[in-house]
N, C-alpha and C. Protein backbone atom coordinates (compact mmCIF):
# COMPACT_ATOMS: atom_id res chain seq x y z
N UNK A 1 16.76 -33.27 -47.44
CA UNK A 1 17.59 -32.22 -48.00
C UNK A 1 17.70 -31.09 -47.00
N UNK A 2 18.79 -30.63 -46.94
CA UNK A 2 18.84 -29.28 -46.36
C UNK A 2 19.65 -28.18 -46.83
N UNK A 3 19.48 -26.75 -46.44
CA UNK A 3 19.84 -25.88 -47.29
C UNK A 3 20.37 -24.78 -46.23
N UNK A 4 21.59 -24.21 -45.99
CA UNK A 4 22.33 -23.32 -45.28
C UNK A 4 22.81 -22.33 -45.77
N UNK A 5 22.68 -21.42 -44.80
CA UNK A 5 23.12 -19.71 -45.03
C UNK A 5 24.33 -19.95 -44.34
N UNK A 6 25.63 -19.18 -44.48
CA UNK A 6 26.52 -19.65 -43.54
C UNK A 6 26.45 -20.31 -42.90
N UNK A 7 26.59 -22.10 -43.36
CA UNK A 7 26.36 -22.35 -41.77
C UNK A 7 25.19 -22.67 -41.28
N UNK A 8 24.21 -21.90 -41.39
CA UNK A 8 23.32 -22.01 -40.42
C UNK A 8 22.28 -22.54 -41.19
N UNK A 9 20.97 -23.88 -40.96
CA UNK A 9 20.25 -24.50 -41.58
C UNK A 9 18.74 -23.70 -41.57
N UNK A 10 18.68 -23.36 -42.75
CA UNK A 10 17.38 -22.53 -43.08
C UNK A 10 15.96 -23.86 -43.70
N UNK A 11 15.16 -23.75 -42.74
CA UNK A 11 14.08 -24.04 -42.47
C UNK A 11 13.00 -24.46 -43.95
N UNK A 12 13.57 -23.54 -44.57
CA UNK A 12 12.26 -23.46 -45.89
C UNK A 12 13.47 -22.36 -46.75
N UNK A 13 14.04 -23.25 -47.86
CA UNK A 13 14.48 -22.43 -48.66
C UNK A 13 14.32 -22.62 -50.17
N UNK A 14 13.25 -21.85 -50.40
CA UNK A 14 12.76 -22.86 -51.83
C UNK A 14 13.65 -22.71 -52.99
N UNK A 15 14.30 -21.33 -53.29
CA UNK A 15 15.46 -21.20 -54.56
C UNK A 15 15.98 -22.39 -54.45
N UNK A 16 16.67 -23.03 -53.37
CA UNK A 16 17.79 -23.84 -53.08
C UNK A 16 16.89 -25.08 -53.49
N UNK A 17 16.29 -25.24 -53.11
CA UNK A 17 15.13 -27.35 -53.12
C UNK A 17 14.98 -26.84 -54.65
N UNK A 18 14.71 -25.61 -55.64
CA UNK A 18 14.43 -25.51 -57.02
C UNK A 18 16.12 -26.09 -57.06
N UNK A 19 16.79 -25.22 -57.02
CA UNK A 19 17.98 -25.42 -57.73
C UNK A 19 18.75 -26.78 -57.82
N UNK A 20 18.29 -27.70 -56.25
CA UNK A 20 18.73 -29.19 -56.34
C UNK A 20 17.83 -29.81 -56.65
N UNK A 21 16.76 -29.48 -56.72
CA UNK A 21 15.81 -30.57 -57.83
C UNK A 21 16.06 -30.48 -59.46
N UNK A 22 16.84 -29.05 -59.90
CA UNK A 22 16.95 -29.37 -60.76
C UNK A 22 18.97 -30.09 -60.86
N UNK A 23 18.97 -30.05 -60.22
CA UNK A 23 20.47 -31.34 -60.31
C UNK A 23 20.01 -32.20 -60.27
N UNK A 24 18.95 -32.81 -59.85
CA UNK A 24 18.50 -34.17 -59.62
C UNK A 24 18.02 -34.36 -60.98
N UNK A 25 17.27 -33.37 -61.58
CA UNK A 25 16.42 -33.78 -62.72
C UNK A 25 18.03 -34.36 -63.84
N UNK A 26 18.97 -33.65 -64.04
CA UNK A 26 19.63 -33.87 -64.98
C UNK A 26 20.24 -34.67 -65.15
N UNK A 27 21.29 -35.05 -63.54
CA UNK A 27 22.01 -36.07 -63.37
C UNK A 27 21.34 -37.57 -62.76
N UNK A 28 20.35 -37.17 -62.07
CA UNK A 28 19.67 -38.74 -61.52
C UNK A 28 18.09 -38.55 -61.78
N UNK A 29 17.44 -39.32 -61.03
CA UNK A 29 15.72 -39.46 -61.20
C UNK A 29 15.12 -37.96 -60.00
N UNK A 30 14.43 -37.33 -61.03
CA UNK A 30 13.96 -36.48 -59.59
C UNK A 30 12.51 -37.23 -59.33
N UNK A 31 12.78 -36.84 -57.49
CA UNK A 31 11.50 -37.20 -56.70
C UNK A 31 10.63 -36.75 -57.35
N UNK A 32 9.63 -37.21 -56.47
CA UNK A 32 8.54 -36.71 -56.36
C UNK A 32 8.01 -35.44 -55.29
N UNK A 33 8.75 -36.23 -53.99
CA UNK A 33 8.80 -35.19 -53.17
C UNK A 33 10.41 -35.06 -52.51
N UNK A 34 10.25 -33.92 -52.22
CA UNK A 34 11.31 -33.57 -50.93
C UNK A 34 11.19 -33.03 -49.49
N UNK A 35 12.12 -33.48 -48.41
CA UNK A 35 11.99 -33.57 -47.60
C UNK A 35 12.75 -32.96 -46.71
N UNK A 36 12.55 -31.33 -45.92
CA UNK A 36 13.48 -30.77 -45.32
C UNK A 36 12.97 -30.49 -43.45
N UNK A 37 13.91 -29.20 -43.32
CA UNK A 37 13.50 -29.40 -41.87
C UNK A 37 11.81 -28.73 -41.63
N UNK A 38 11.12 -28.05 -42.36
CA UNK A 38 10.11 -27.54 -42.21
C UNK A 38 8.90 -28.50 -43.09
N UNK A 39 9.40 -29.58 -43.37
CA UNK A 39 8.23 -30.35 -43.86
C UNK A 39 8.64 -31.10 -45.27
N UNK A 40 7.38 -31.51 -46.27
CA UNK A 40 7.49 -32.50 -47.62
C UNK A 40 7.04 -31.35 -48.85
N UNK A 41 8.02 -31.64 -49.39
CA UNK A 41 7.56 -30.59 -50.70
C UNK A 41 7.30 -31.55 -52.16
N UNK A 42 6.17 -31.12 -53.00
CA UNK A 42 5.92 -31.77 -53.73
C UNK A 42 6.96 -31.23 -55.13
N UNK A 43 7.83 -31.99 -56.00
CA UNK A 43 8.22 -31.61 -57.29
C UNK A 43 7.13 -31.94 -58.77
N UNK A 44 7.36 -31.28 -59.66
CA UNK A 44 7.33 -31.99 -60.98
C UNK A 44 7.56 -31.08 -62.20
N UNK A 45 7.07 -32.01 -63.24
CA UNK A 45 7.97 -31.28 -64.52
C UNK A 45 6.48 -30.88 -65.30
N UNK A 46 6.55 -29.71 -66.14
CA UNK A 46 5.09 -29.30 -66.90
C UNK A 46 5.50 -29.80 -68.19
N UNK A 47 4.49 -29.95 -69.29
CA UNK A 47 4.36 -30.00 -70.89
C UNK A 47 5.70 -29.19 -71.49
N UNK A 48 6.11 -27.82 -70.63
CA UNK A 48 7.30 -27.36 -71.12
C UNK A 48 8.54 -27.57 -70.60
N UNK A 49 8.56 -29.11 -69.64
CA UNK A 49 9.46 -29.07 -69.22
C UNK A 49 10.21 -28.05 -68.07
N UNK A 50 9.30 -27.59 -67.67
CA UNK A 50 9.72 -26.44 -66.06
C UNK A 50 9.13 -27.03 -65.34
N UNK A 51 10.47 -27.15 -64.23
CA UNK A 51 10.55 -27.69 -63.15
C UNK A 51 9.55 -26.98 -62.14
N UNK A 52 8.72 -27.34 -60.91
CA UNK A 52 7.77 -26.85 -60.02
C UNK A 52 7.97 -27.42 -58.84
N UNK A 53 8.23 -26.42 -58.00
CA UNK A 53 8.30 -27.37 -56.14
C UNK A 53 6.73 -26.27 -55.62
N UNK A 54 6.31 -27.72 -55.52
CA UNK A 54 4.92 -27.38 -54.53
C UNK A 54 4.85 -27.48 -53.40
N UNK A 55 4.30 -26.13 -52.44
CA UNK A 55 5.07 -26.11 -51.27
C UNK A 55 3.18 -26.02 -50.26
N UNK A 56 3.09 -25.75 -49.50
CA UNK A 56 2.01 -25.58 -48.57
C UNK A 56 1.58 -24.28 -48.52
N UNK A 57 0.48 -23.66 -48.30
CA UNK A 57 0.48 -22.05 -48.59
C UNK A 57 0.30 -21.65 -46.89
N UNK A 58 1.27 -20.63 -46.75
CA UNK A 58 1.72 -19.70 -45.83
C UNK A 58 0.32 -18.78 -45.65
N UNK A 59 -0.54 -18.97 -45.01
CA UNK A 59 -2.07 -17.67 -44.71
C UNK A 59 -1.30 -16.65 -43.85
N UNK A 60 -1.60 -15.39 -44.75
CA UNK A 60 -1.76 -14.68 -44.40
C UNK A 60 -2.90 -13.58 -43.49
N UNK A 61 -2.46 -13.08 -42.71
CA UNK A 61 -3.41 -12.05 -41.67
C UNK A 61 -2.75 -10.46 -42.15
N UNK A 62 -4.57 -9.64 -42.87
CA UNK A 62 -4.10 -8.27 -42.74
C UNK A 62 -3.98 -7.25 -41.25
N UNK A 63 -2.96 -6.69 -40.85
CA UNK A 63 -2.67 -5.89 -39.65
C UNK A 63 -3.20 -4.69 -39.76
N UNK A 64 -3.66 -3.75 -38.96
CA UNK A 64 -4.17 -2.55 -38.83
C UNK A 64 -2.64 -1.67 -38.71
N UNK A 65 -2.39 -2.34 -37.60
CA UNK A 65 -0.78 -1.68 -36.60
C UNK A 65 0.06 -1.93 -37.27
N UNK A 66 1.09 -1.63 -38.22
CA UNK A 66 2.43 -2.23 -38.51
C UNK A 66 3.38 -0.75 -38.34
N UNK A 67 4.84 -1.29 -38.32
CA UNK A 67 6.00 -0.45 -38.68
C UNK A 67 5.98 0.56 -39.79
N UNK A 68 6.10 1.41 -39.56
CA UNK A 68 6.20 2.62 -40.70
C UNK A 68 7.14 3.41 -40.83
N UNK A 69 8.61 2.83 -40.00
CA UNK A 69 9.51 3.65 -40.00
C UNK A 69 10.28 2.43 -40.25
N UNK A 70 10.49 1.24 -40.74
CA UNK A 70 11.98 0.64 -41.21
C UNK A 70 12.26 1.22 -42.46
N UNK A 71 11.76 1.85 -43.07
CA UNK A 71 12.43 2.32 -44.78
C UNK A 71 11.90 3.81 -44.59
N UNK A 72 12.70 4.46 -45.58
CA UNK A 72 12.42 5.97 -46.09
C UNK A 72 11.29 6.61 -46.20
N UNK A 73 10.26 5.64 -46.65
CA UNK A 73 8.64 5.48 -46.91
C UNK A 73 8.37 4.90 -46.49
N UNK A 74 7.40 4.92 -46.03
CA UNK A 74 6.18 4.04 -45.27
C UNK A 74 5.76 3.24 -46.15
N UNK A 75 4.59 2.30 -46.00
CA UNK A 75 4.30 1.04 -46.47
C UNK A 75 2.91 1.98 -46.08
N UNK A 76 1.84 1.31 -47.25
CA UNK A 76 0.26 1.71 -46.89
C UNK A 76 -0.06 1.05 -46.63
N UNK A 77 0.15 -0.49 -46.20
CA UNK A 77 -1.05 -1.49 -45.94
C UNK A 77 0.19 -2.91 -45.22
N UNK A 78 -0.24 -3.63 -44.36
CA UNK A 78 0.81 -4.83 -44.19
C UNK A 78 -0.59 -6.15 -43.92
N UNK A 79 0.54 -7.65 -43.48
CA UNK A 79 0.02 -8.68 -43.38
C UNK A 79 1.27 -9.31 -42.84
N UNK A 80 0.70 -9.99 -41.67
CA UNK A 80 2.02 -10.78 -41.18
C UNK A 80 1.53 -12.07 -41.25
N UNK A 81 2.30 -13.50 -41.88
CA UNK A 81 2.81 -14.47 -42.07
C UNK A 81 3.32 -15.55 -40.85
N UNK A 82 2.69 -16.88 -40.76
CA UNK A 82 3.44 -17.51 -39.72
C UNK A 82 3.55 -16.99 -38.26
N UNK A 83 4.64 -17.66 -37.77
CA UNK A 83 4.62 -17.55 -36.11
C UNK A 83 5.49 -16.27 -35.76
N UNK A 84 5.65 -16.38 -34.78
CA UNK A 84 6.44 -14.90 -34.55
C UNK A 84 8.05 -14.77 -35.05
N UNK A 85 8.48 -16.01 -35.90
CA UNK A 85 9.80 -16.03 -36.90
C UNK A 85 9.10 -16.40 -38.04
N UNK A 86 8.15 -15.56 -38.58
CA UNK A 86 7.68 -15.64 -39.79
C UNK A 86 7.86 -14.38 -40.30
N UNK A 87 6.80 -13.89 -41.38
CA UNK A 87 6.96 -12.50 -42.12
C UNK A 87 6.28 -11.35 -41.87
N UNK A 88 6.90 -10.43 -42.38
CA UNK A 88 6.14 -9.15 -42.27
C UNK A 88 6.33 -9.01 -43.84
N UNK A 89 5.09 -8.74 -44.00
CA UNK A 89 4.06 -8.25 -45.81
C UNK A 89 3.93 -7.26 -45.58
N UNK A 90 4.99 -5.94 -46.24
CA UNK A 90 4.91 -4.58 -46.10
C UNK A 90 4.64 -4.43 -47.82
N UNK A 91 2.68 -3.70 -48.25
CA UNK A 91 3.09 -3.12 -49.82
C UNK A 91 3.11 -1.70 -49.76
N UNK A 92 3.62 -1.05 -50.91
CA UNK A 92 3.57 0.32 -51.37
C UNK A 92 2.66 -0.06 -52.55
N UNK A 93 2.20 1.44 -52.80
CA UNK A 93 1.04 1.52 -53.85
C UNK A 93 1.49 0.93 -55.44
N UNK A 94 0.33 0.72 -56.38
CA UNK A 94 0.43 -0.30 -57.04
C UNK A 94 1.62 0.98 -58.15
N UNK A 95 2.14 0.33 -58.90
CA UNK A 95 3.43 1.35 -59.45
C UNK A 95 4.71 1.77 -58.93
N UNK A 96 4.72 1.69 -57.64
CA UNK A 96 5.55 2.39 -56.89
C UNK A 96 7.01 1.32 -56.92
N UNK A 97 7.68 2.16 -57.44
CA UNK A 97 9.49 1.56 -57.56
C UNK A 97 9.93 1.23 -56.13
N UNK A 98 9.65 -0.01 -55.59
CA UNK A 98 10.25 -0.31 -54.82
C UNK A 98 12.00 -0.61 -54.70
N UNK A 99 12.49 -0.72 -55.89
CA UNK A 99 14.37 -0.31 -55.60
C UNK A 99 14.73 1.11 -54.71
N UNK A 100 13.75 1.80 -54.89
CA UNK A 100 13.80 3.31 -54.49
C UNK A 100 13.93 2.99 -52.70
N UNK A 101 13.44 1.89 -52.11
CA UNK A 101 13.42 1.95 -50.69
C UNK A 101 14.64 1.86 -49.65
N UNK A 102 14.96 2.62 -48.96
CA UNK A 102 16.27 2.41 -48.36
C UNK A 102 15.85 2.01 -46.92
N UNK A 103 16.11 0.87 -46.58
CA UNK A 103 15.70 -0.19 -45.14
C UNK A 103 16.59 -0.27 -44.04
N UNK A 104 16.11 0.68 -43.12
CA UNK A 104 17.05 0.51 -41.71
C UNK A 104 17.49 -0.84 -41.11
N UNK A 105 18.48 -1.08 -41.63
CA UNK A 105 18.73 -2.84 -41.21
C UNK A 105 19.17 -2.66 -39.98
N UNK A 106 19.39 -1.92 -39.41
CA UNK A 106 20.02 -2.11 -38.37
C UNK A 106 18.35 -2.65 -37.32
N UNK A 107 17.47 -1.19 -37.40
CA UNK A 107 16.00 -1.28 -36.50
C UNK A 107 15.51 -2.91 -36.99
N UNK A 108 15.40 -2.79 -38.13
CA UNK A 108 14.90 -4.38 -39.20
C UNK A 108 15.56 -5.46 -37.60
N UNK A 109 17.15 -5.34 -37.49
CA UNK A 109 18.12 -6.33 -36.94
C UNK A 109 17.11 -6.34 -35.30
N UNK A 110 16.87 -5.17 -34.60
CA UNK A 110 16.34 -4.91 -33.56
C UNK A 110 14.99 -5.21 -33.16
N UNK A 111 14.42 -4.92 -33.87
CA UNK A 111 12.64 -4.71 -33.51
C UNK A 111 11.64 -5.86 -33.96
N UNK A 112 12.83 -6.39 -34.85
CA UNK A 112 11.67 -8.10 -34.92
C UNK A 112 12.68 -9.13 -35.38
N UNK A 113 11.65 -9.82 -35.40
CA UNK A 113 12.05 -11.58 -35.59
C UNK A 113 11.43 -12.18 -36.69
N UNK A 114 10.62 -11.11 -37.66
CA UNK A 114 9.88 -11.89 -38.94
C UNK A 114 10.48 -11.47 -40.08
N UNK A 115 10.79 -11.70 -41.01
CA UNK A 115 11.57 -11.42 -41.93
C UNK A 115 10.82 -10.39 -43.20
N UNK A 116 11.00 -9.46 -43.10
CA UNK A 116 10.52 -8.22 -44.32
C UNK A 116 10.51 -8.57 -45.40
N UNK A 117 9.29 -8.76 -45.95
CA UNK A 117 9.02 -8.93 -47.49
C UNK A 117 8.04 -7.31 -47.95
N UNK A 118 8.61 -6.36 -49.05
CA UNK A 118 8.53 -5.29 -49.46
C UNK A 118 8.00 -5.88 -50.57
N UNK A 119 6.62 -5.11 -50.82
CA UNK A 119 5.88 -5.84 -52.38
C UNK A 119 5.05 -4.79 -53.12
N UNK A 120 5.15 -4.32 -53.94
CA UNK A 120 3.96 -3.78 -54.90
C UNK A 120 3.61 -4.39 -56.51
N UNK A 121 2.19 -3.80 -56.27
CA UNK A 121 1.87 -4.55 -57.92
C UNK A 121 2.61 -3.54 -58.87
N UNK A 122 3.05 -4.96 -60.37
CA UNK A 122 3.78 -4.06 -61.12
C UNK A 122 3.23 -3.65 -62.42
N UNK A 123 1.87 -2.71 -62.32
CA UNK A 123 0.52 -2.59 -63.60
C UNK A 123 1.82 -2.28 -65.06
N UNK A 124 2.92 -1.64 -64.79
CA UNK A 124 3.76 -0.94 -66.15
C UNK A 124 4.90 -2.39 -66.95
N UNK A 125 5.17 -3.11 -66.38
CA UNK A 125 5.92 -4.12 -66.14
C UNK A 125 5.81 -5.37 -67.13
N UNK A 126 6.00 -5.48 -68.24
CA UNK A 126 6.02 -6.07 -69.33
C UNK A 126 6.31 -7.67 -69.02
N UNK A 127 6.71 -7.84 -68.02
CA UNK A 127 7.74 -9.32 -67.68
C UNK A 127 7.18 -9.53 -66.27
N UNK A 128 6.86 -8.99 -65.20
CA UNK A 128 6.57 -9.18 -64.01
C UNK A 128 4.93 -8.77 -63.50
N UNK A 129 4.48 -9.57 -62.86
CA UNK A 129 2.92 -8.90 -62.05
C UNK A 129 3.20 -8.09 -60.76
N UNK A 130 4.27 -8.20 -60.28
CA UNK A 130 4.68 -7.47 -59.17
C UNK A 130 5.89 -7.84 -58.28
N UNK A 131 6.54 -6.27 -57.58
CA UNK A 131 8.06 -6.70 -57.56
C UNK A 131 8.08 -7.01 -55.93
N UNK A 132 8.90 -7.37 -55.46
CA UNK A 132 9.33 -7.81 -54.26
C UNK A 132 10.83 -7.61 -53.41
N UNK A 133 10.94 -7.64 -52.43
CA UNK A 133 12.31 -7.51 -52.12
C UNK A 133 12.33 -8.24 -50.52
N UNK A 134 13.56 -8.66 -49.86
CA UNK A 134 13.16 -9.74 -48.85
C UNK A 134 14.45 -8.95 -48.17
N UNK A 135 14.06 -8.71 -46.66
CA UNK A 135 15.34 -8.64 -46.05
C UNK A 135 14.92 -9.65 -44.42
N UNK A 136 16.03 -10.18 -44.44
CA UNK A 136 16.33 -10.79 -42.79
C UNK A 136 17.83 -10.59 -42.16
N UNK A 137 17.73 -9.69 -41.63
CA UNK A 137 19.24 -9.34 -41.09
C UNK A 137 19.82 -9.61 -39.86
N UNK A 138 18.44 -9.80 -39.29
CA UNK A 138 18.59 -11.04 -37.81
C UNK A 138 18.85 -11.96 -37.92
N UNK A 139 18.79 -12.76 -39.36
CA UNK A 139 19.35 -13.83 -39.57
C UNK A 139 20.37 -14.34 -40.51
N UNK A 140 21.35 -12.47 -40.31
CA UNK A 140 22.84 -12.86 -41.34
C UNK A 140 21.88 -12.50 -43.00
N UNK A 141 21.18 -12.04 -42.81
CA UNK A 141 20.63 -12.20 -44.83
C UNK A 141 20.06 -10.69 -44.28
N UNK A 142 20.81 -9.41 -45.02
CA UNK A 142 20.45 -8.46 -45.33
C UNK A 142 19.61 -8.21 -45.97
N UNK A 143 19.78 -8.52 -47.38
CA UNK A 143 18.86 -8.28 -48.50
C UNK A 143 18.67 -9.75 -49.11
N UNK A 144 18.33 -10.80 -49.35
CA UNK A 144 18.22 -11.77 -50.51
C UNK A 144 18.13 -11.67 -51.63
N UNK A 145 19.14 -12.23 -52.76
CA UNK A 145 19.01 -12.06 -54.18
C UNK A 145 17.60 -12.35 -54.85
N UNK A 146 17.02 -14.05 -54.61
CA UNK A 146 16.18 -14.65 -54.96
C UNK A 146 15.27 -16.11 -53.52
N UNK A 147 14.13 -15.49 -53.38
CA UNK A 147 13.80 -15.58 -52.35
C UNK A 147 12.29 -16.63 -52.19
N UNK A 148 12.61 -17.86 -52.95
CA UNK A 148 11.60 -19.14 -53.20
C UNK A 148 10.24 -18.81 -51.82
N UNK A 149 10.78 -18.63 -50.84
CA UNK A 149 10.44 -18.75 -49.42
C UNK A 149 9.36 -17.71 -49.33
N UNK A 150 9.63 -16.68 -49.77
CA UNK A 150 9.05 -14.97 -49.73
C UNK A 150 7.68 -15.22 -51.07
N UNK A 151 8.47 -16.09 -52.41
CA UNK A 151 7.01 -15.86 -53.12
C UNK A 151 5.84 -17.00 -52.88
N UNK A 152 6.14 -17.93 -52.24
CA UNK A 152 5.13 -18.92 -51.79
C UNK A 152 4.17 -18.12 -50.68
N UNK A 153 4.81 -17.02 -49.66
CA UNK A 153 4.04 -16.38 -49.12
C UNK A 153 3.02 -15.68 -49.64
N UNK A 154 3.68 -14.88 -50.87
CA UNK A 154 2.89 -14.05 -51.90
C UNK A 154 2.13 -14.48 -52.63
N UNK A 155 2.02 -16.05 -52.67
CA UNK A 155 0.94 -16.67 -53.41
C UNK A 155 -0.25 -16.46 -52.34
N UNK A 156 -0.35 -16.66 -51.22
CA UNK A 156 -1.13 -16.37 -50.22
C UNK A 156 -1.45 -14.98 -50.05
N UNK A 157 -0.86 -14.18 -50.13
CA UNK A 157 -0.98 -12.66 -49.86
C UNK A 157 -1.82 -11.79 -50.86
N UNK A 158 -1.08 -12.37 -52.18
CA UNK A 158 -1.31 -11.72 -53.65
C UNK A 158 -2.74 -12.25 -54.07
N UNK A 159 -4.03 -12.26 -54.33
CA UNK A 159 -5.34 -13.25 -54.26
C UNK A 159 -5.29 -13.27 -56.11
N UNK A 160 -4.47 -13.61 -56.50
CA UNK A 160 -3.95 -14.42 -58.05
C UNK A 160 -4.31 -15.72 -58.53
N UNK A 161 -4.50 -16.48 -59.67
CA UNK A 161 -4.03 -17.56 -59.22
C UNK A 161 -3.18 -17.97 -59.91
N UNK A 162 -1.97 -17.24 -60.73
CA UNK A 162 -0.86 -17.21 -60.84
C UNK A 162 -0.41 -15.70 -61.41
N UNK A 163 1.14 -15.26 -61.45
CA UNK A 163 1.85 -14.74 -61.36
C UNK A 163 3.21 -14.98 -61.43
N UNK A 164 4.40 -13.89 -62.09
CA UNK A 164 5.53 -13.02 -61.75
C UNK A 164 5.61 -12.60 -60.78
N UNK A 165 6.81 -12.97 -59.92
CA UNK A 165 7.57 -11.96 -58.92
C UNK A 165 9.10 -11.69 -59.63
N UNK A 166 9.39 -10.05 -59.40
CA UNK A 166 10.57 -9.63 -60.03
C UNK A 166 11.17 -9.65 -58.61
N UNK A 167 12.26 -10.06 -58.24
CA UNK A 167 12.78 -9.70 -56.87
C UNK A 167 13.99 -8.96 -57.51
N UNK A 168 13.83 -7.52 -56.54
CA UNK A 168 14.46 -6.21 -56.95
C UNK A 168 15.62 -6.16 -56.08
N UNK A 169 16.52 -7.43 -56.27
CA UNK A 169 17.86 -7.33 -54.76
C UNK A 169 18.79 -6.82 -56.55
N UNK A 170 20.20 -6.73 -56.33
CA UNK A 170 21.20 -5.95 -56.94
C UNK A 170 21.14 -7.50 -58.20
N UNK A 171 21.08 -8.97 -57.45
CA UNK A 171 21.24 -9.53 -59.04
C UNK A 171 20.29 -9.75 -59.31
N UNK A 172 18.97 -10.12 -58.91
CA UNK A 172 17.43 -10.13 -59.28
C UNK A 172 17.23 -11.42 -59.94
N UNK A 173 15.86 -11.84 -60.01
CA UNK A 173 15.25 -12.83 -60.48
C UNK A 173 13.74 -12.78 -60.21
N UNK A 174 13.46 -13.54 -61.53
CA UNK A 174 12.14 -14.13 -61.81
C UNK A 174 11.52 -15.08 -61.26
N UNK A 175 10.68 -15.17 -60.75
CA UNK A 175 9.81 -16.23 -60.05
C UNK A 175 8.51 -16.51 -60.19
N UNK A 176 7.96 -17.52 -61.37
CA UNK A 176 6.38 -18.06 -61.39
C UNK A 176 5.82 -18.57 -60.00
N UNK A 177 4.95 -18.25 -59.78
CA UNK A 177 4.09 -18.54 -59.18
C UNK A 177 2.63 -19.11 -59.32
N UNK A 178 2.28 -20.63 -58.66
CA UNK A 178 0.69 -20.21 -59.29
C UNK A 178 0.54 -21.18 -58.00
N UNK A 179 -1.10 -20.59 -57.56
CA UNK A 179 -1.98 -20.68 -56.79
C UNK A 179 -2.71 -22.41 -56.97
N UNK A 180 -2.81 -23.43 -56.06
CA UNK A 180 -3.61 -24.61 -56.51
C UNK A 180 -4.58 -24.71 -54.74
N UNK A 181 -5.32 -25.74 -55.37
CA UNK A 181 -6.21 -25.75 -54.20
C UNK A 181 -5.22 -26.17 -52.87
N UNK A 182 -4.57 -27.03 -52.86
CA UNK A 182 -4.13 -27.10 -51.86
C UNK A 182 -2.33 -26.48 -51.43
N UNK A 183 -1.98 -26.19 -52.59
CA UNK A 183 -0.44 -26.11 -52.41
C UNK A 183 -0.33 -24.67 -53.07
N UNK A 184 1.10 -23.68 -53.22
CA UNK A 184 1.20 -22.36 -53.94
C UNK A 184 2.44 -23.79 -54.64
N UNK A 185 2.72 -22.96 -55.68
CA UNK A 185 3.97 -23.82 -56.36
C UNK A 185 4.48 -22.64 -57.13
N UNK A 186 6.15 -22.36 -56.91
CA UNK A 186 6.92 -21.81 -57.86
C UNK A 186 7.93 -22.25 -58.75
N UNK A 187 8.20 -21.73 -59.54
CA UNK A 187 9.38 -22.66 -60.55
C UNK A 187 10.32 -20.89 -61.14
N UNK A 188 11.37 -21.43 -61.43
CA UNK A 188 12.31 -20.09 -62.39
C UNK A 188 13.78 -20.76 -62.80
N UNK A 189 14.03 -19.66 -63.88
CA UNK A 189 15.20 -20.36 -64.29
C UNK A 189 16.23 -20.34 -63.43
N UNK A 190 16.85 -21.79 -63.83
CA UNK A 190 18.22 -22.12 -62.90
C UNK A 190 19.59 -22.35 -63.76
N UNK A 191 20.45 -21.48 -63.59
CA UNK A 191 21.53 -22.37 -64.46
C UNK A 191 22.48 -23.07 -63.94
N UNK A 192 22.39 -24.18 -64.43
CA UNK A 192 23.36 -25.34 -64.03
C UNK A 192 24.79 -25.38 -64.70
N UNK A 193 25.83 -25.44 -63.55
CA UNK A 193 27.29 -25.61 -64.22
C UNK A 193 27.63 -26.19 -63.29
N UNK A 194 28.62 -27.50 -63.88
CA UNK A 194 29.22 -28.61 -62.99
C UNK A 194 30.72 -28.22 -63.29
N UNK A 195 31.58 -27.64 -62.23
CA UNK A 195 32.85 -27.33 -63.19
C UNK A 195 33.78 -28.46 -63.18
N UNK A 196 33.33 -30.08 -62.19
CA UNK A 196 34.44 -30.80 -62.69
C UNK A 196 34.03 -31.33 -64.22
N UNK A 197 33.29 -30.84 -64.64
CA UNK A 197 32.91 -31.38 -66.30
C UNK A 197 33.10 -30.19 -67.37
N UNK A 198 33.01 -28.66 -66.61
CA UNK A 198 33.36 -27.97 -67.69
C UNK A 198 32.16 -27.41 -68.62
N UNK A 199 32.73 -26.52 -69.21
CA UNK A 199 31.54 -26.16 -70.06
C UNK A 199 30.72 -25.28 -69.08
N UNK A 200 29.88 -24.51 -70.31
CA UNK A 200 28.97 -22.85 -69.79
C UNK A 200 28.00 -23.81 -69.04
N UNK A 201 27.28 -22.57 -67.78
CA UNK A 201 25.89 -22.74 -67.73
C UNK A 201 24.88 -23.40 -68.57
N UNK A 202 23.90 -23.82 -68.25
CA UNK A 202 22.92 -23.89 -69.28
C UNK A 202 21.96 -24.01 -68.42
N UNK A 203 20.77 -23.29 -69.29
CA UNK A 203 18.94 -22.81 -68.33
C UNK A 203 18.87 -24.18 -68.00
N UNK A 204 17.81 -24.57 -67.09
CA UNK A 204 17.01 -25.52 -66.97
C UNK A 204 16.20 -25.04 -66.29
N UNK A 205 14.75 -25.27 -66.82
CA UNK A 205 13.33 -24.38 -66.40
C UNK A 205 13.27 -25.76 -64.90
């Protein structure tokens, strides 16, 4: 399987392997696993019927040194992710409204090559354990709506062993997360619409 941003073939895109595993689930047999350019991902279905792609967990390293000038506010604490086209784990304190952050995309576009994941815990938050936001603008993706890729990191980052991520882009989404010995695995709702058949959306966990 593979999964593209304009065009261009993105490496690890988990929304997308959720969203065609769940086409697979409806219209044909879903795998077991899937198979893209960054490796084998495990699928399956729970007791409630929600779909799960189990992915490999991303270790994280906490940094002393990080950036404190791509957004309005500073970040109190970071962790960078992967190789040097991996992530930067910037949090603000636990509460703190991260929609509030305004991100120099341009410096973001300039000064690196790892893709910004913005995270705080969300203690007030009725629906979420903590919010998130993803930008890569070096790679054509300003902000990301919903960002499979970013919370498998956060399963590593976040020391949980499961969780909510609210990702705070303009259309937003929900993302389970849970922690296993060997794999992070997320699942969220997807709605499926086939328009040569017609007819609304409908969820599929």
């Amino acid at each position: 399987m593979r999964c593209c941003n304009r065009g261009i073939p993105i490496a690890f895109c988990g929304h997308g392997l959720l969203a065609s595993a769940a086409v697979f689930q409806r219209y044909h047999e879903l795998p077991k696993t899937v198979h893209t350019l960054s490796g084998y991902y495990g699928l399956r279905i729970d007791q409630e019927n929600r779909l799960w792609l189990h992915c490999a967990p991303v270790p994280c390293e906490p940094v002393d040194i990080f950036p404190r000038d791509w957004f309005d506010l500073p970040p109190t604490s970071a962790a960078i992710a992967g190789d040097d086209k991996g992530y930067w784990i910037l949090r603000w304190p636990d509460g703190f409204d991260i929609t509030k952050l305004q991100p120099d995309i341009d410096r973001l576009s300039r000064e690196t090559h790892r893709a910004v994941i913005a995270t705080a815990a969300a203690p007030g938050d009725p629906t979420a354990t903590l919010l998130m936001r993803y930008f890569a603008p070096q790679y054509g993706n300003p902000e990301d709506s919903v960002t499979g890729s970013a919370c498998v990191v956060l399963g590593s980052y976040w020391h949980q062993p499961r969780f909510i991520v609210r990702q705070c882009s303009a259309r937003g989404g929900l993302v389970n997360v849970e922690r296993h010995s060997n794999t992070v695995a997320i699942s969220g709702s997807i709605n499926l619409h086939d328009p040569c058949r017609g007819g609304k959306p409908s969820p599929q966990e």
